[in-house]
Protein backbone atom coordinates (compact mmCIF):
# COMPACT_ATOMS: atom_id res chain seq x y z
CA UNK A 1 -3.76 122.81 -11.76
CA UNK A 2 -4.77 119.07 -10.70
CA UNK A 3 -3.54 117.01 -7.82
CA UNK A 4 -3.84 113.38 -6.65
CA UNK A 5 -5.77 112.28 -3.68
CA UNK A 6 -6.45 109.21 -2.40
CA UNK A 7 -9.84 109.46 -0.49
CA UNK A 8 -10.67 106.68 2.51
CA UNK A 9 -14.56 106.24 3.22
CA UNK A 10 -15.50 104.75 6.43
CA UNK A 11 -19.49 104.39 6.10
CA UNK A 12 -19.88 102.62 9.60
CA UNK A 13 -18.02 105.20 11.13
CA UNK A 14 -20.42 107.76 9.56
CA UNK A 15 -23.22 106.30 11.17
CA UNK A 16 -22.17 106.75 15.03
CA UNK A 17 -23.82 110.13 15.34
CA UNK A 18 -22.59 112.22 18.45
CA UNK A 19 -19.25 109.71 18.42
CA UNK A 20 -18.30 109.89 15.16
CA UNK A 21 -15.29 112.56 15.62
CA UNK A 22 -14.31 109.79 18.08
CA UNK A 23 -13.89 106.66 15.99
CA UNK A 24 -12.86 109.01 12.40
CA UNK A 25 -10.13 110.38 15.09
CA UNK A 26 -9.24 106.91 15.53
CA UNK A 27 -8.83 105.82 12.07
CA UNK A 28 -6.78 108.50 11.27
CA UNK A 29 -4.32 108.21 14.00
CA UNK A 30 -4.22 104.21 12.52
CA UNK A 31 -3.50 105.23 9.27
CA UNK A 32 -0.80 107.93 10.05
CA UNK A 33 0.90 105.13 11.87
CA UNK A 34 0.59 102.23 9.05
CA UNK A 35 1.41 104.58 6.63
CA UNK A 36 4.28 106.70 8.40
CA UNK A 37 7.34 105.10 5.79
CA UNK A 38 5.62 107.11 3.09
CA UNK A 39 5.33 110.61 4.87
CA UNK A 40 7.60 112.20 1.97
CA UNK A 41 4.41 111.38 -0.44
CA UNK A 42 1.28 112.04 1.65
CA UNK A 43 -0.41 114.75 3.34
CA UNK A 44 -3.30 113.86 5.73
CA UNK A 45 -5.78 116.97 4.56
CA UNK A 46 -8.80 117.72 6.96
CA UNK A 47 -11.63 115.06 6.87
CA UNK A 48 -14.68 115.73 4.36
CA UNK A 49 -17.64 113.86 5.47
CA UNK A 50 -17.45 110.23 5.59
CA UNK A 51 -13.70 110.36 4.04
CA UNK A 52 -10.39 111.01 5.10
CA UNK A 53 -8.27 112.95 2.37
CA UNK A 54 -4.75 112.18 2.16
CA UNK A 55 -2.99 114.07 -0.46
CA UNK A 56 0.13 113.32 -2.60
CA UNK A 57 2.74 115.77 -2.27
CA UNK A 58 4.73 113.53 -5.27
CA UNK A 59 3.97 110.64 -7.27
CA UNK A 60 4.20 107.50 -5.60
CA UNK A 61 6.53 104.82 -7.20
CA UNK A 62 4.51 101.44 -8.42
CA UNK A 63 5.88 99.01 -5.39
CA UNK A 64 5.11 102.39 -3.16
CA UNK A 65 1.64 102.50 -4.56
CA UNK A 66 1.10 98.85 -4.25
CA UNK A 67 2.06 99.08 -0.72
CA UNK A 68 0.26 101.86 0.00
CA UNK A 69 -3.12 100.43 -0.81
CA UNK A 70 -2.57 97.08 0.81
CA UNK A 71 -2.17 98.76 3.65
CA UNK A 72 -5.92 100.40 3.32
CA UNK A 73 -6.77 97.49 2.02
CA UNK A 74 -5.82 96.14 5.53
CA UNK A 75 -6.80 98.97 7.72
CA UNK A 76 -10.37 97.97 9.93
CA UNK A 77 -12.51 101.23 9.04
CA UNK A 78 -11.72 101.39 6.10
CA UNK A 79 -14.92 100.45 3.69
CA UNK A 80 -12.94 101.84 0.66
CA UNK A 81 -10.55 103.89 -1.11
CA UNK A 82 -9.61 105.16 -4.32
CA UNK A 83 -6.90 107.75 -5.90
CA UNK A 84 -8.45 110.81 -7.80
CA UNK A 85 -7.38 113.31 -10.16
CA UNK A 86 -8.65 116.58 -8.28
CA UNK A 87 -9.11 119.57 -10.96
CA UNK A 88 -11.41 122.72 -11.17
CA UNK A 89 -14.82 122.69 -11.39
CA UNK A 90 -14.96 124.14 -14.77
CA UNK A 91 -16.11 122.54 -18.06
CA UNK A 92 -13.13 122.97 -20.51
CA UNK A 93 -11.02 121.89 -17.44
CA UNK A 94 -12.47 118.46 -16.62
CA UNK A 95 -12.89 117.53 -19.82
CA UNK A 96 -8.56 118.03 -21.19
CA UNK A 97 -7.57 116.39 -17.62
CA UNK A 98 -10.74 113.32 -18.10
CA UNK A 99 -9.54 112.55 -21.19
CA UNK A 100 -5.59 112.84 -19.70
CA UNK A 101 -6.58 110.58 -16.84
CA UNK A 102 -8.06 107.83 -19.60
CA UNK A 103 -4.37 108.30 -21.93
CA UNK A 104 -3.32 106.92 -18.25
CA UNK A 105 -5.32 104.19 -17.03
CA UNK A 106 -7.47 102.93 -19.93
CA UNK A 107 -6.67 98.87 -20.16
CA UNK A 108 -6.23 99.04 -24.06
CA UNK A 109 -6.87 96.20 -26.59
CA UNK A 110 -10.06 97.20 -27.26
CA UNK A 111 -11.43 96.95 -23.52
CA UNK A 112 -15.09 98.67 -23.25
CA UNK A 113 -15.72 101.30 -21.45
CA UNK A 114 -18.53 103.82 -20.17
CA UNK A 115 -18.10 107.51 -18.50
CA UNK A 116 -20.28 107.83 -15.26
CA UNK A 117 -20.95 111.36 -14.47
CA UNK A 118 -22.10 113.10 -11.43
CA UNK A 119 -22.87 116.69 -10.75
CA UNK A 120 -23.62 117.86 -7.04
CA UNK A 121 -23.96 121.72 -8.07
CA UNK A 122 -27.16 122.32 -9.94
CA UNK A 123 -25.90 125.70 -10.97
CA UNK A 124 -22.86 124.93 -13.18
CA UNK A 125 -24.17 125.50 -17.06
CA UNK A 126 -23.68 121.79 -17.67
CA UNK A 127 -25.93 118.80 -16.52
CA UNK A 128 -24.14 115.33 -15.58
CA UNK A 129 -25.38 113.55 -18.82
CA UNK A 130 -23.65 116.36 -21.29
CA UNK A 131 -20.73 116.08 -19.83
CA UNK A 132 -20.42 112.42 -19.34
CA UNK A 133 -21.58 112.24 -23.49
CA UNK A 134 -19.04 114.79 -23.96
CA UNK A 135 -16.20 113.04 -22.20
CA UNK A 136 -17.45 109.55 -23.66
CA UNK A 137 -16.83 111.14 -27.23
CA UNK A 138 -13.47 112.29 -26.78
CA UNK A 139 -12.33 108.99 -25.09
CA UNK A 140 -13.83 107.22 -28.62
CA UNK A 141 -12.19 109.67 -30.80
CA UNK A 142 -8.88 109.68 -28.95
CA UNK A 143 -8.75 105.92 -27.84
CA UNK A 144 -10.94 103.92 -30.11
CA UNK A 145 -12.58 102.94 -27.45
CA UNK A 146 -15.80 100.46 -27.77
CA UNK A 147 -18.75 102.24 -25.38
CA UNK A 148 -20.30 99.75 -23.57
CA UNK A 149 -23.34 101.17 -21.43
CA UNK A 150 -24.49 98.25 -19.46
CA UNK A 151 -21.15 95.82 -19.02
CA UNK A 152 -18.18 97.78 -19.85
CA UNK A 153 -14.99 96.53 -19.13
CA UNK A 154 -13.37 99.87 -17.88
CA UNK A 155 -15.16 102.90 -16.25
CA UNK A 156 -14.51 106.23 -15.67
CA UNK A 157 -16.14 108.04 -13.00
CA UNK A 158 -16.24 112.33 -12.83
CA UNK A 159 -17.88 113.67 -9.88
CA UNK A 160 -18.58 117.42 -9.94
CA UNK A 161 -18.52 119.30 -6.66
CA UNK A 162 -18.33 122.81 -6.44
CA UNK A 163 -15.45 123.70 -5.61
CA UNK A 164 -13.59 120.44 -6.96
CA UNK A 165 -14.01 117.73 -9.81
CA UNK A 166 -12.44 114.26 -8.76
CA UNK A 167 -11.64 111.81 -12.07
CA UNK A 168 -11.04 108.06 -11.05
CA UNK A 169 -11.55 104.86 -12.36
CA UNK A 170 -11.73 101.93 -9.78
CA UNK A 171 -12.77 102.29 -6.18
CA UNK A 172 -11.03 99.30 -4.02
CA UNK A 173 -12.81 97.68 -1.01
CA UNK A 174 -11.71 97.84 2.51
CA UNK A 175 -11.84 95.45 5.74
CA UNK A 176 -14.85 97.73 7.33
CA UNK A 177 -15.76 97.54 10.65
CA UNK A 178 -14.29 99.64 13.12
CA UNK A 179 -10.62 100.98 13.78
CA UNK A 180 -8.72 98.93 16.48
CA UNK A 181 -8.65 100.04 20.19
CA UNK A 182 -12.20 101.59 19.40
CA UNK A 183 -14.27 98.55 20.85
CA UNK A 184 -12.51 97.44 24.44
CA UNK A 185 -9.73 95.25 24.46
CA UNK A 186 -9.46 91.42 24.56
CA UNK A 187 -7.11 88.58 24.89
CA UNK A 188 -7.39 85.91 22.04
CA UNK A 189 -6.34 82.18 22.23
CA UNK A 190 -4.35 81.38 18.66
CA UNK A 191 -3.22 78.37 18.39
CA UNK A 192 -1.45 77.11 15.29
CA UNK A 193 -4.87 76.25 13.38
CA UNK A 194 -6.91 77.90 10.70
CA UNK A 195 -9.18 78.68 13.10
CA UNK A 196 -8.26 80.96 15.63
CA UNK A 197 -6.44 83.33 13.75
CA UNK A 198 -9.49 84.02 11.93
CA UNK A 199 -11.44 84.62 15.08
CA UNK A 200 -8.83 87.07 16.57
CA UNK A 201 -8.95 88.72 12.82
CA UNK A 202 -12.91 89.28 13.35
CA UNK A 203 -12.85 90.95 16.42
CA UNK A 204 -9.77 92.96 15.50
CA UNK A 205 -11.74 94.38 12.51
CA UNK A 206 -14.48 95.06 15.20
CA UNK A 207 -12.65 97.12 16.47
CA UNK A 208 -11.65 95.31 19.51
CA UNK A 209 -7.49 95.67 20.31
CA UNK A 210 -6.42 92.03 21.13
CA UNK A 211 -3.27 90.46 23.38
CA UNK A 212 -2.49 86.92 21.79
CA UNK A 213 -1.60 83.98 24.11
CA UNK A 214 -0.73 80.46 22.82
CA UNK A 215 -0.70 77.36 25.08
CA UNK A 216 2.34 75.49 24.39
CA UNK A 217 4.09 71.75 25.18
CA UNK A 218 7.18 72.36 24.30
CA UNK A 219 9.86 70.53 24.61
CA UNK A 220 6.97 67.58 24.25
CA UNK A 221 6.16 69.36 20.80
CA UNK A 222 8.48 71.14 18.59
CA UNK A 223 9.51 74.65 19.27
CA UNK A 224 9.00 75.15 15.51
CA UNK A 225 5.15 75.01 16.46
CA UNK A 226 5.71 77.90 18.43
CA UNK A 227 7.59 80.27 15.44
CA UNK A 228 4.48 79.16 13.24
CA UNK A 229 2.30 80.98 15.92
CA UNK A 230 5.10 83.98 15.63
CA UNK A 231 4.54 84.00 12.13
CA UNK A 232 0.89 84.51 12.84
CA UNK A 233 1.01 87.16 15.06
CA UNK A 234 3.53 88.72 12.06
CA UNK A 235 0.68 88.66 10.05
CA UNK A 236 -2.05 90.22 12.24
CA UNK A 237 0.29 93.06 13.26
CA UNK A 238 -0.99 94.52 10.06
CA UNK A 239 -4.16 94.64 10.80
CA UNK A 240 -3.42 95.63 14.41
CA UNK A 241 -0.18 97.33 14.89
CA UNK A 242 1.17 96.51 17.93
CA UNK A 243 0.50 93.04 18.84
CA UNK A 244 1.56 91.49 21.87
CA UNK A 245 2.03 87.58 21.91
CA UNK A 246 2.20 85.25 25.50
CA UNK A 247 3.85 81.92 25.13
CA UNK A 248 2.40 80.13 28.14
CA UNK A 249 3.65 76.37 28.77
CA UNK A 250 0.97 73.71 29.70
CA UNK A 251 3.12 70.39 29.57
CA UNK A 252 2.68 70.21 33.66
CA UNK A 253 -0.93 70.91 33.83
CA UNK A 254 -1.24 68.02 30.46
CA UNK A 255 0.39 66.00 33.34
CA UNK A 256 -1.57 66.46 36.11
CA UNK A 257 -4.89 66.30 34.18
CA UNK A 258 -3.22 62.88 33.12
CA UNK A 259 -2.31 61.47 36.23
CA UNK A 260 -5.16 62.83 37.97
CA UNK A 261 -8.35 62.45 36.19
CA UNK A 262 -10.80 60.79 33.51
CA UNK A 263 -9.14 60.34 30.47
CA UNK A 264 -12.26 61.35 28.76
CA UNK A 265 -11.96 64.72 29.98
CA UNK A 266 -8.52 65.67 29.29
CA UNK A 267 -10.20 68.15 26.34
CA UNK A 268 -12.42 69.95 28.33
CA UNK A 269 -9.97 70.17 31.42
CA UNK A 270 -7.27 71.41 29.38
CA UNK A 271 -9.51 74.14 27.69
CA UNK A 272 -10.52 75.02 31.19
CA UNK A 273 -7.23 75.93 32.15
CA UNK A 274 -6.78 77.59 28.82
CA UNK A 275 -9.62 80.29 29.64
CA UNK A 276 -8.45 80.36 33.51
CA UNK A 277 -5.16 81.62 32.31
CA UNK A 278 -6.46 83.57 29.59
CA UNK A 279 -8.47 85.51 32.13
CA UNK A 280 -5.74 86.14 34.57
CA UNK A 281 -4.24 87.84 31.07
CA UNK A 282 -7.37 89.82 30.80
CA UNK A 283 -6.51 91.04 34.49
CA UNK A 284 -3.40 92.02 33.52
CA UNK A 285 -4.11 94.40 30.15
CA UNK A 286 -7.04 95.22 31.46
CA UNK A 287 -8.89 93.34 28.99
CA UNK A 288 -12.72 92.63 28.90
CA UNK A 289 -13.26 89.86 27.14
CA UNK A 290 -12.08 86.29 26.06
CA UNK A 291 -12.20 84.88 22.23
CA UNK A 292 -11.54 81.69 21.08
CA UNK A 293 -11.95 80.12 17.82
CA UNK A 294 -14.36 77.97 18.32
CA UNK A 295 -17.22 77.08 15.99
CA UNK A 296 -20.15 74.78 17.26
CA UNK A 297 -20.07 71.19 17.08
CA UNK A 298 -16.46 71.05 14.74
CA UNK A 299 -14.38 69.13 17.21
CA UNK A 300 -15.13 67.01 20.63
CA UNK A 301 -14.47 69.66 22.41
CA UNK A 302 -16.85 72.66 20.65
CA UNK A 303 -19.95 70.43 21.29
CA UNK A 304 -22.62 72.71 23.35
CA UNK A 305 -22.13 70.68 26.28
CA UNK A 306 -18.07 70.43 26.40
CA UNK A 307 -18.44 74.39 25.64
CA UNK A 308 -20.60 75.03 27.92
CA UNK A 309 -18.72 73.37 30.64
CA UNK A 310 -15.51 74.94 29.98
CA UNK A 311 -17.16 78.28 30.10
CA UNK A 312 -18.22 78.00 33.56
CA UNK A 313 -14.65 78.48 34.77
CA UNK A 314 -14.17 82.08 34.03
CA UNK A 315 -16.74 84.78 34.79
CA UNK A 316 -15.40 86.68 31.86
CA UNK A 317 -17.61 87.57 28.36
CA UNK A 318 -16.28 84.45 26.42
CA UNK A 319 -16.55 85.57 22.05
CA UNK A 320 -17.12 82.83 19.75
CA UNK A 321 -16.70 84.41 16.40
CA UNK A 322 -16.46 81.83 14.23
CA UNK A 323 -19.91 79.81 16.11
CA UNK A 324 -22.20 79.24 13.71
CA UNK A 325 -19.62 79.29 10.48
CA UNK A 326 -18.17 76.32 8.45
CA UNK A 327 -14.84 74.91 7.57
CA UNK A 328 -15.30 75.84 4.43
CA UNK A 329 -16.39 79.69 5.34
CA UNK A 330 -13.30 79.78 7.95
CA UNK A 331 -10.96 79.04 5.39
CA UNK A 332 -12.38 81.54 2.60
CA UNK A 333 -11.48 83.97 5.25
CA UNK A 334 -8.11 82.54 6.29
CA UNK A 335 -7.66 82.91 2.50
CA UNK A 336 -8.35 85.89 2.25
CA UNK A 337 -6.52 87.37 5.73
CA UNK A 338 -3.29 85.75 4.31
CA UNK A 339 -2.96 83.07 7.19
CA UNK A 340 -4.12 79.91 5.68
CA UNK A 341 -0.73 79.59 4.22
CA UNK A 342 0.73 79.37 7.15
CA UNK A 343 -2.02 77.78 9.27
CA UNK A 344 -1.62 74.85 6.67
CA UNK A 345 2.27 74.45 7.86
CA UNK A 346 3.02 71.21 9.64
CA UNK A 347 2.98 71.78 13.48
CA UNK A 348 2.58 70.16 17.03
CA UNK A 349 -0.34 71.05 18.82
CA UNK A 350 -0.83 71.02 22.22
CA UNK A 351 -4.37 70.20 22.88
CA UNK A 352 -3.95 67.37 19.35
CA UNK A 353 -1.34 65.60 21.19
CA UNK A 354 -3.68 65.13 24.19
CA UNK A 355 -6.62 63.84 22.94
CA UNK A 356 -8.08 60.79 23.99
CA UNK A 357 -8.97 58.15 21.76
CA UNK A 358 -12.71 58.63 23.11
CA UNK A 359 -13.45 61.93 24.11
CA UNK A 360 -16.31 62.96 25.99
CA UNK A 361 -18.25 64.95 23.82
CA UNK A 362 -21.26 66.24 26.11
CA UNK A 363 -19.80 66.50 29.05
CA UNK A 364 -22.19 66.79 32.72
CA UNK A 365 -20.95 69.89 34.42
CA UNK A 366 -21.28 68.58 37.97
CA UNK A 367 -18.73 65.26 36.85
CA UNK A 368 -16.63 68.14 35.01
CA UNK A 369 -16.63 70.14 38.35
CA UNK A 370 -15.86 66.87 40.25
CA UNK A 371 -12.95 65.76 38.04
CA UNK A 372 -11.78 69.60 38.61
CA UNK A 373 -11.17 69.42 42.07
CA UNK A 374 -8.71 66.67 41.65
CA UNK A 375 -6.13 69.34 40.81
CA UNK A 376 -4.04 71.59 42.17
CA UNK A 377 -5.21 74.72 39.52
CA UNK A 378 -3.91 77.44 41.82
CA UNK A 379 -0.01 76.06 41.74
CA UNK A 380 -0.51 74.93 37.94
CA UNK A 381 -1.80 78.45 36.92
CA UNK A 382 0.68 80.56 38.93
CA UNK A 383 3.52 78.28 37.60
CA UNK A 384 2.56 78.48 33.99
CA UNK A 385 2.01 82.37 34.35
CA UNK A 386 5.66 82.72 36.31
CA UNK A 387 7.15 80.76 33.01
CA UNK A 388 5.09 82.51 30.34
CA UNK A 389 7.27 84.77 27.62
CA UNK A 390 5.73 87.83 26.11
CA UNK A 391 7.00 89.56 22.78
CA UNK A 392 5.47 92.25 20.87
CA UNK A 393 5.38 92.72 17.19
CA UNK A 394 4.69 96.12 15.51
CA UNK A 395 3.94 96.70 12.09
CA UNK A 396 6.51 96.91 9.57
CA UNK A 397 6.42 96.32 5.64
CA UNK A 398 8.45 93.27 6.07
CA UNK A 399 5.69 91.62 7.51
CA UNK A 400 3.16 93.13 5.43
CA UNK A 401 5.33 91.81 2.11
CA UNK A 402 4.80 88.69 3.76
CA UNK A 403 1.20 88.80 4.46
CA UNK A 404 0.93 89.77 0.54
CA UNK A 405 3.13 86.95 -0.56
CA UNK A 406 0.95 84.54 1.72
CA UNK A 407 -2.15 85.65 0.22
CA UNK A 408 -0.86 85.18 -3.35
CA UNK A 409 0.74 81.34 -2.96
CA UNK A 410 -2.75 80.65 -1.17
């Protein structure tokens, strides 16, 4: 007589008109992959609305379930979700299986609670107050449940549709945003920082499907800095499945910018080349724009000048995410995305190793331009593209165990 759904909303997605088949289409197709290790349990019923229904052919376990809703949880699209108790429509119905649902989920030790009750027929012979009232009483008689009206501690929510009455309790919050690939695609510098992996998160959740490429030293710095930046690219693969990572070295073009030009600029040349070869990546994937993780006037090199002046290299849309947040707002997020705890890891960075003890921080673009033309940057960009190493990571549970493990020890 009842079954459990859990219901997706996407209200940004709801709002795109003529396209939104498009985009919901999208979603879906995310979600059927993400969730494709638990196709014994769910059914992906036709879409209602702003919602996706997925249905549960079985119970799901309680490490299933968990998984299951981290994986909304980390789905771009998704504004919420939340499991329902789907029953008829009629009174004597909704009212055994409301006061079933509450033997099952009420908190206990004398946790407060309220019924919210909504009724989208007009014509049943019951108004949304009665029956909430009605519901509300059996809870107390059953449970000994305190009703709290204003600040309970626990609610139950019954929303009457005609041909369906959903019972639930909690509705859990989503990324939002729009489903990856919907937006263009874009290559993302991520370094081993707090930073960029933040940035690349934004725009993934914008729906914009990202290549990764990290600049590299090694064997000047330690190839463990490089598995750190594996680890994050682990971790974003559940946002995005299917991530690809480049590992492009730089240690020659350090050199030449060393032996070759004002100390001062080493930075802002070395970022240069970092967005040259970025968007010779773009080329390649067909990508439209570059993001980096810069945020205005953080480091030497994110002054408006020095950013400025390594823009001018690259004809390509250059995405600042992160521009006009803080450290502190950067690392709520990294918090939150589950990459500060491994951001936070000890590592060699490539661009950390080569700063000068002064750096120019507002760089002129015609003495930038000048110092340019010292070097070769034809040979050093073909060489460091002929060396670079690309690996993919898909998205598995393993790494989204990790990502949840991350996000707890954060």
């Amino acid at each position: 007589m009842s079954k459990q759904i859990i219901i997706v909303n996407f209200e940004e997605i709801y709002l795109k008109g003529q396209n939104q088949k498009f985009f919901a289409d999208r979603l879906r197709e995310q979600l059927k992959i993400k969730l494709a290790d638990f196709k014994d349990y769910l059914h992906f019923s036709r879409r209602h609305g702003g919602s996706i229904f997925i249905e549960l052919r079985k119970p799901l376990p309680q490490e299933e379930r968990e998984l299951v809703e981290e994986i909304l949880r980390r789905t771009p699209g998704v504004t919420g979700f939340y499991t329902v108790w789907s029953v008829p429509s009629r009174r004597e119905v909704i009212l055994e299986k409301a006061l079933d649902f509450a033997r099952a989920n009420y908190p206990g030790e004398g946790t407060s609670f309220r019924v919210t009750a909504r009724r989208l027929k007009k014509s049943l012979p019951f108004t949304s107050r009665e029956l909430a009232a009605d519901i509300g009483a059996l809870v107390v008689e059953h449970l000994g449940a305190p009703v709290n009206l204003t600040r309970p501690g626990w609610t139950l929510h019954v929303k009457v549709r005609p041909e369906q009455t959903f019972i639930y309790d909690r509705i859990e919050p989503g990324p939002g945003g729009l489903p990856v690939g919907s937006s263009g695609r874009g290559v993302a510098a991520l370094s081993g920082g707090i930073d960029s992996p933040v940035a690349a998160a934004m725009m993934i959740t914008r729906g914009m499907a990202l290549d990764l490429v990290h600049f590299h030293s090694v064997p000047r710095t330690s190839p463990r800095s490089v598995e750190k930046v594996r680890e994050l690219a682990r971790v974003l693969s559940v946002y995005q499945p299917g991530v690809r990572l480049h590992l492009v070295p730089v240690l020659d073009i350090q050199q030449a910018i060393a032996r070759n030009t004002d100390h001062r600029l080493r930075l802002v040349l070395l970022r240069r080349f970092m967005l040259l070869l970025a968007g010779r990546l773009a080329g390649q994937t067909d990508a439209q724009a570059l993001v980096t993780g810069d945020a205005l006037g953080q480091v030497a090199s994110q002054t408006l000048e020095n950013m400025e002046a390594i823009s001018r290299v690259t004809s390509r849309l250059v995405l600042r995410p992160l521009v006009a947040l803080d450290k502190k707002e950067i690392i709520r997020r990294a918090r939150a995305l589950g990459t500060y705890a491994v951001s936070i890891q000890p590592h060699d960075d490539a661009c950390a190793m080569f700063t000068p003890d002064n750096p120019e921080t507002r760089a002129r673009l015609d003495y930038v331009e000048k110092q340019w033309a010292r070097l070769d940057t034809d040979t050093l960009v073909e060489d460091a593209l002929a060396r670079m190493e690309t690996e993919e990571y898909a998205f598995s549970l393993d790494n989204l165990k990790k990502l949840m493990a991350y996000v707890r020890t954060k």
